[in-house]
C-alpha atoms as a PDB file:
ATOM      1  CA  UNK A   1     144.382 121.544  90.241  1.00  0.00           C
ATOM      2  CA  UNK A   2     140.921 121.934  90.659  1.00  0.00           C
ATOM      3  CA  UNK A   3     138.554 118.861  91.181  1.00  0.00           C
ATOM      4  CA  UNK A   4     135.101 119.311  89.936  1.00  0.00           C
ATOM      5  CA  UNK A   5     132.137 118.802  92.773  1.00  0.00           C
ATOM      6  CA  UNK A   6     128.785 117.053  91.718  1.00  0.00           C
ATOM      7  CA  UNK A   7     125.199 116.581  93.713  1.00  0.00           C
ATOM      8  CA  UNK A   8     123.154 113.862  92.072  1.00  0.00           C
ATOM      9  CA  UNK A   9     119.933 114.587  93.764  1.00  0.00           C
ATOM     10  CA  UNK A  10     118.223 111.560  92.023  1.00  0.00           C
ATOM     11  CA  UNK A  11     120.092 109.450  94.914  1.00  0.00           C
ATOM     12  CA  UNK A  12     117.945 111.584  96.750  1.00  0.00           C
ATOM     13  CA  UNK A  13     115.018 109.885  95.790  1.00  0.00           C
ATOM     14  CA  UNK A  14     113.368 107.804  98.518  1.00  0.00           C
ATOM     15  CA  UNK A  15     112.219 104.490  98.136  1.00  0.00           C
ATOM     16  CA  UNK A  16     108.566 104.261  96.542  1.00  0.00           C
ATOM     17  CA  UNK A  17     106.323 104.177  99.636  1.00  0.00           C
ATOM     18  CA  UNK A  18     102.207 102.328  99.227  1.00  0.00           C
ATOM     19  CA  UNK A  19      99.284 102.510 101.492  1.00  0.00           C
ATOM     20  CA  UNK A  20      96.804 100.017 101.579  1.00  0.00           C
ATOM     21  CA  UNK A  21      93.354 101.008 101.351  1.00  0.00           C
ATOM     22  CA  UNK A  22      90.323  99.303 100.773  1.00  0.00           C
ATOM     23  CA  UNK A  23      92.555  95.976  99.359  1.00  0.00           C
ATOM     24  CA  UNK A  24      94.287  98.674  96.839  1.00  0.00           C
ATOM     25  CA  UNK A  25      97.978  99.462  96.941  1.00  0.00           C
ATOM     26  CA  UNK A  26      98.265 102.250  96.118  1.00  0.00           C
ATOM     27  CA  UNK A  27     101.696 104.255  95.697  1.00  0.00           C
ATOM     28  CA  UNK A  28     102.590 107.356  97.426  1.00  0.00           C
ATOM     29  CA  UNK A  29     105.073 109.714  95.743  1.00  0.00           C
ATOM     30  CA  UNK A  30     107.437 111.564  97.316  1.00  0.00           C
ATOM     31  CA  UNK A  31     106.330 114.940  98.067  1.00  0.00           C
ATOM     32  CA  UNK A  32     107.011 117.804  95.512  1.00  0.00           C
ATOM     33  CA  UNK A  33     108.041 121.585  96.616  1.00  0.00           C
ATOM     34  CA  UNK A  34     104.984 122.104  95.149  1.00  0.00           C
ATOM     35  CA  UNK A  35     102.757 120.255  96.931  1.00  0.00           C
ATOM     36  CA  UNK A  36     104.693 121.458 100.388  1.00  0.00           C
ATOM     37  CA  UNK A  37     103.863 124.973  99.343  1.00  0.00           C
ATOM     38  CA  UNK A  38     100.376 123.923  99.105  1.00  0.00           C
ATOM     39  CA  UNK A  39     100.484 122.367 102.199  1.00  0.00           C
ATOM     40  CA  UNK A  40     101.874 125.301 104.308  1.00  0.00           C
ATOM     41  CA  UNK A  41      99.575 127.970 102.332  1.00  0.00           C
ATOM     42  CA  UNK A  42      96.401 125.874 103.486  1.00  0.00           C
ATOM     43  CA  UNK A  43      97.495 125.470 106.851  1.00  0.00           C
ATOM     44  CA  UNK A  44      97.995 129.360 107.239  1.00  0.00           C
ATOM     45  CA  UNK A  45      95.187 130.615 105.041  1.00  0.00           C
ATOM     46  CA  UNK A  46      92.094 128.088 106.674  1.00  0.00           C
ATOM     47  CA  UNK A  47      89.797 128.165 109.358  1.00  0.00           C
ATOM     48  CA  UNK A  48      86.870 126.584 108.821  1.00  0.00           C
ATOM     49  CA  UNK A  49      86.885 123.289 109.863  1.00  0.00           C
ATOM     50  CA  UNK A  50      84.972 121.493 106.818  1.00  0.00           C
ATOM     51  CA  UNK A  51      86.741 123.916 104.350  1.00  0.00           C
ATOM     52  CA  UNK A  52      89.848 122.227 105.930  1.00  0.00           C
ATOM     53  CA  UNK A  53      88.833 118.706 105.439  1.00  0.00           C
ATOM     54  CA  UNK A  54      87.733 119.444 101.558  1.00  0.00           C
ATOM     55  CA  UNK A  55      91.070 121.267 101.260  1.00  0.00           C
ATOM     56  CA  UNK A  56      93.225 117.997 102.422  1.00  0.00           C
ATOM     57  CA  UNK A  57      91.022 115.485 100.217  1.00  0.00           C
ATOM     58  CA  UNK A  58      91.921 117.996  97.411  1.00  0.00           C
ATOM     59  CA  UNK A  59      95.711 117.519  98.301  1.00  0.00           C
ATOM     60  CA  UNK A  60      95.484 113.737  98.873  1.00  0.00           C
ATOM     61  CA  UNK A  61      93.294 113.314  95.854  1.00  0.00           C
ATOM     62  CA  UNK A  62      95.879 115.039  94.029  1.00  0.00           C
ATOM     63  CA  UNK A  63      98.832 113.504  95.167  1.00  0.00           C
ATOM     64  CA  UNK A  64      98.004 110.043  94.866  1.00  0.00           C
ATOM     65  CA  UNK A  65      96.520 110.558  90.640  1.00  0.00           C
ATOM     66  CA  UNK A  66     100.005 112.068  90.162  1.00  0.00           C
ATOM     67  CA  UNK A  67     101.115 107.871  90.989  1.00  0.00           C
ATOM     68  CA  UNK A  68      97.697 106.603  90.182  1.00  0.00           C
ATOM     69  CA  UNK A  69      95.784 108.004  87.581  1.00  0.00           C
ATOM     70  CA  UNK A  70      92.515 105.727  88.169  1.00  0.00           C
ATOM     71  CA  UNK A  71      91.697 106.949  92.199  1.00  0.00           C
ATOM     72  CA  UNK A  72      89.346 110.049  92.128  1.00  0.00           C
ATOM     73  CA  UNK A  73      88.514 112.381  94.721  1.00  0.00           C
ATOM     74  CA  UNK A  74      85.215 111.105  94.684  1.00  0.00           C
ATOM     75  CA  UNK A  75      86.593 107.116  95.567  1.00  0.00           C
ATOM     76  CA  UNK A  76      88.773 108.508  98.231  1.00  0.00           C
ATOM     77  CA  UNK A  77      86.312 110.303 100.331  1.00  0.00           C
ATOM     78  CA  UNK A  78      83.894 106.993  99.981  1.00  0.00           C
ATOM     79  CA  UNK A  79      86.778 105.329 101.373  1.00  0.00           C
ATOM     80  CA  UNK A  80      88.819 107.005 103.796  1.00  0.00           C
ATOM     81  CA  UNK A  81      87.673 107.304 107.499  1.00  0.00           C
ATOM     82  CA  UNK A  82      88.755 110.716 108.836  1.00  0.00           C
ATOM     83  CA  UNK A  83      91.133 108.903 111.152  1.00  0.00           C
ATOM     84  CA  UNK A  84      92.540 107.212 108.222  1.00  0.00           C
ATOM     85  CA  UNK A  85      92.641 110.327 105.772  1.00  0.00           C
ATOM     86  CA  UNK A  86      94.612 112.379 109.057  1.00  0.00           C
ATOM     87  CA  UNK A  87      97.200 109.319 109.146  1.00  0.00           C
ATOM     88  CA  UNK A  88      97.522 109.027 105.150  1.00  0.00           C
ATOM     89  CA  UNK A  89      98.767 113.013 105.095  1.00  0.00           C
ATOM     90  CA  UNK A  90     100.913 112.314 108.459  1.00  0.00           C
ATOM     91  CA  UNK A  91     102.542 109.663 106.355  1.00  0.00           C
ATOM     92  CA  UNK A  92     103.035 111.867 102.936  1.00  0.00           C
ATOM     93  CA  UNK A  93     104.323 114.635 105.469  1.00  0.00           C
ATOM     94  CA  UNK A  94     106.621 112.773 106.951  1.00  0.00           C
ATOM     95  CA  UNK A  95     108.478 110.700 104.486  1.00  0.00           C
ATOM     96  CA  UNK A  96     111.872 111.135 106.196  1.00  0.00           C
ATOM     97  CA  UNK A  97     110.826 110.326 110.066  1.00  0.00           C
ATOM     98  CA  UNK A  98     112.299 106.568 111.502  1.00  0.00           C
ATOM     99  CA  UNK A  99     108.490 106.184 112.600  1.00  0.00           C
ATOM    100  CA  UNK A 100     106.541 107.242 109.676  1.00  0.00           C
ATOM    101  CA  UNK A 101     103.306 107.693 112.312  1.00  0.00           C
ATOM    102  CA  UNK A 102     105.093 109.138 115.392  1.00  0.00           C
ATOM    103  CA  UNK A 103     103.535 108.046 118.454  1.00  0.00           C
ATOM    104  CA  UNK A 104     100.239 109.187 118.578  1.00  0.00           C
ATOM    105  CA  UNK A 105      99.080 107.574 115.854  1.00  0.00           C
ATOM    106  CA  UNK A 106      99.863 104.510 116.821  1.00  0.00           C
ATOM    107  CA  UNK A 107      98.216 105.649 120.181  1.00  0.00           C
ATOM    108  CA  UNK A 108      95.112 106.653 118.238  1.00  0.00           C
ATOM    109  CA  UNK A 109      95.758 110.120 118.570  1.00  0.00           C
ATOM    110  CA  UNK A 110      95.961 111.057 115.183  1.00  0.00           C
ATOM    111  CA  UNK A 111      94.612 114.573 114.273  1.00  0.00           C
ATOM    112  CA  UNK A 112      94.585 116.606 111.037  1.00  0.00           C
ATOM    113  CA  UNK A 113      97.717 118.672 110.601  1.00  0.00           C
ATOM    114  CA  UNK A 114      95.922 121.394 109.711  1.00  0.00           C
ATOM    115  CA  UNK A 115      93.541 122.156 112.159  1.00  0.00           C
ATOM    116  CA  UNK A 116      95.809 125.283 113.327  1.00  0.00           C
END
């Protein structure tokens, strides 16, 4: 008798996640493979500090209109403080952690992922 096996990787799904910023709520999807790849290629492909930085407001920027079609790159970067823009892509890294900021963050510590 053979009993048929299923994975419903909808219940996979996390629970929708929001930053605040500026008095906006604004929601953070989950990840995509995509966007991972994206993340990994930059991080092994740039040096240059400000190419970095544009390179991560590209990713953020289009992350967040995926969820919210009305933020533009060009409202984000008038926003965002570097220290906030390194702890917004330390929180879309790491969806899964307990501590969503890890220590140094909530030392002040936080730096850039990508600044090899």
């Amino acid at each position: 008798m053979s009993t048929a096996k299923h994975l419903d990787l909808d219940a996979l799904v996390p629970e929708p996640r929001t930053v605040t910023l500026k008095g906006r709520v604004l929601l953070v999807p989950d990840m995509p493979l995509e966007s991972v790849l994206r993340l990994v290629k930059m991080k092994q492909e740039l040096t240059d500090n400000s190419t970095q930085l544009e390179a991560v407001v590209d990713f953020i920027s289009d992350l967040l209109q995926g969820a919210n079609p009305d933020i533009t790159r060009e409202w984000l970067i008038a926003q965002l403080s570097v220290k906030q823009t390194a702890a917004l892509v330390e929180f879309i890294a790491n969806a899964d952690s307990e501590d969503e900021l890890g220590e140094a963050s909530v030392a002040g510590e936080t730096q850039l992922p990508l600044s090899g």
